[in-house]
Protein backbone atom coordinates (compact mmCIF):
# COMPACT_ATOMS: atom_id res chain seq x y z
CA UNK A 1 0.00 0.00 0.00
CA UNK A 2 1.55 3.44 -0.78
CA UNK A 3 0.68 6.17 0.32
CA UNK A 4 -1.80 7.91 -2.37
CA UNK A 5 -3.88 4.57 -1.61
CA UNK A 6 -3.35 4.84 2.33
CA UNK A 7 -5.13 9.01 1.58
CA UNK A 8 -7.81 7.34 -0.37
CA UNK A 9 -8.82 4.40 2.41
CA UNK A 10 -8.56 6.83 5.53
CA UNK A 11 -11.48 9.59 3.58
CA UNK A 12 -13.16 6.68 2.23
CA UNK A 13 -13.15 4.56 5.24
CA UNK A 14 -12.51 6.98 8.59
CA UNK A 15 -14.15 10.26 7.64
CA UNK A 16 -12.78 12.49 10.39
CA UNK A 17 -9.39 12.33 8.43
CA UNK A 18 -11.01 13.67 5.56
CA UNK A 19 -12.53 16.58 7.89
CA UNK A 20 -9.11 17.08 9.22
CA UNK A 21 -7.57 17.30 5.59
CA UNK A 22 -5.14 14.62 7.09
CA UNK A 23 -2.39 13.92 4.04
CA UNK A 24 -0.46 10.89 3.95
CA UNK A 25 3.54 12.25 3.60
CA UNK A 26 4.84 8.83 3.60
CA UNK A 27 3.37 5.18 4.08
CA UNK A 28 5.47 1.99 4.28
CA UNK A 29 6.65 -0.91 6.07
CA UNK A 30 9.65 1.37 7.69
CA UNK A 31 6.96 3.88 8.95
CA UNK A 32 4.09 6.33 7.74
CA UNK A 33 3.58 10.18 8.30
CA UNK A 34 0.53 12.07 8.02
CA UNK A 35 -0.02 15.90 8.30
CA UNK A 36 -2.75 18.03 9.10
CA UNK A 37 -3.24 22.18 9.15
CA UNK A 38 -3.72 24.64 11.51
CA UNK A 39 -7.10 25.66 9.94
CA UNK A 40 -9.71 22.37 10.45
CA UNK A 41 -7.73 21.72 13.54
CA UNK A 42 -7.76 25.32 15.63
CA UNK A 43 -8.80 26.25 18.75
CA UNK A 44 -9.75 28.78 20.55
CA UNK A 45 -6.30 30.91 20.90
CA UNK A 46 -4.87 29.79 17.79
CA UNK A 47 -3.52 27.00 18.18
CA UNK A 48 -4.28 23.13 17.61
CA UNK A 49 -6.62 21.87 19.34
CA UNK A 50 -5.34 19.18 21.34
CA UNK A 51 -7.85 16.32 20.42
CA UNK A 52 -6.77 17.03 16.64
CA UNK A 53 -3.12 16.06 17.98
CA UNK A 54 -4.30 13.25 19.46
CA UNK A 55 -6.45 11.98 16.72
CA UNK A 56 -3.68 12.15 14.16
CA UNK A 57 -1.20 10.87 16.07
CA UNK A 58 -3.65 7.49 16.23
CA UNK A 59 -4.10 7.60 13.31
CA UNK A 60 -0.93 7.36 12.36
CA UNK A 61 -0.20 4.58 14.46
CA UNK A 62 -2.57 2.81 13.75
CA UNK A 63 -2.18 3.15 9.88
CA UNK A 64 1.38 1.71 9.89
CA UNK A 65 -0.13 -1.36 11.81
CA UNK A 66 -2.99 -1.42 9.30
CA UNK A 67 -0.17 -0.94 5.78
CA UNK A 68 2.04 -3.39 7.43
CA UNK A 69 -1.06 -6.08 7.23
CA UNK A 70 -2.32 -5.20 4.42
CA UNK A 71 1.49 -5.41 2.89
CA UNK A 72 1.90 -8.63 4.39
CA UNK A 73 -1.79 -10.07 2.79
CA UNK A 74 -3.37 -10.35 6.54
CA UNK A 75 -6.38 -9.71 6.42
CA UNK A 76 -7.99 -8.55 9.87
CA UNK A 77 -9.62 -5.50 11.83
CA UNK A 78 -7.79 -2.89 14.04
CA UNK A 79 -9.46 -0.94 16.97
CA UNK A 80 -7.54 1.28 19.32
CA UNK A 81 -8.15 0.11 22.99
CA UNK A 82 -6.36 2.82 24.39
CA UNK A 83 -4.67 6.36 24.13
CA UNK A 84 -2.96 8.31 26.31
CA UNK A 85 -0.85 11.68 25.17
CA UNK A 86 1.26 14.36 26.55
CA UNK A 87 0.78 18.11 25.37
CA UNK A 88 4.29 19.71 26.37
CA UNK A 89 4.12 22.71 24.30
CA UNK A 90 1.08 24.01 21.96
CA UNK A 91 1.17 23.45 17.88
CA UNK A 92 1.17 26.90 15.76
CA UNK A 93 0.75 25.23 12.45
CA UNK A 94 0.61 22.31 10.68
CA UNK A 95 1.67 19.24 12.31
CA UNK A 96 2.85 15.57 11.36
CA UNK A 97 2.35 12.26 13.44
């Protein structure tokens, strides 16, 4: 799966990326980046909103789990069970996970 077909599953299939404007950088066995802007994702002083950060950072977890199946042939389902995240500093712009 590259990465143009990783962008087309996640708005076909999970529709918040798509509300997001999540893009796939990179998607591969070695890893897979995704980036989102400022704009869909702001908050209230200007800054990303901190459940955007979260949900893209899942999501890109849990898209390298789902290329590396896919890559492999496995087919299966993947739910998240748990998430925990640490804001140390806020996010001015766009962002990659």
């Amino acid at each position: 799966m590259n990465k143009y077909e990783l962008e087309r599953y996640l708005n076909e299939h999970i529709p918040l990326s798509l509300a997001m404007q999540v893009s796939v950088i990179e998607a591969g066995d070695e890893g897979v980046i995704l980036s989102a802007p400022l704009a869909p994702n702001i908050n209230h002083i200007n800054t990303i909103f901190g459940g955007s950060a979260s949900a893209v950072a899942i999501l890109a977890t849990w898209s390298l789990v789902h290329v590396r199946l896919k890559n492999a042939g496995i087919a299966c389902s993947i739910v998240i069970q748990r998430n925990s995240m640490e804001y140390k500093q806020p996010i001015y712009d766009s962002f990659t996970a």
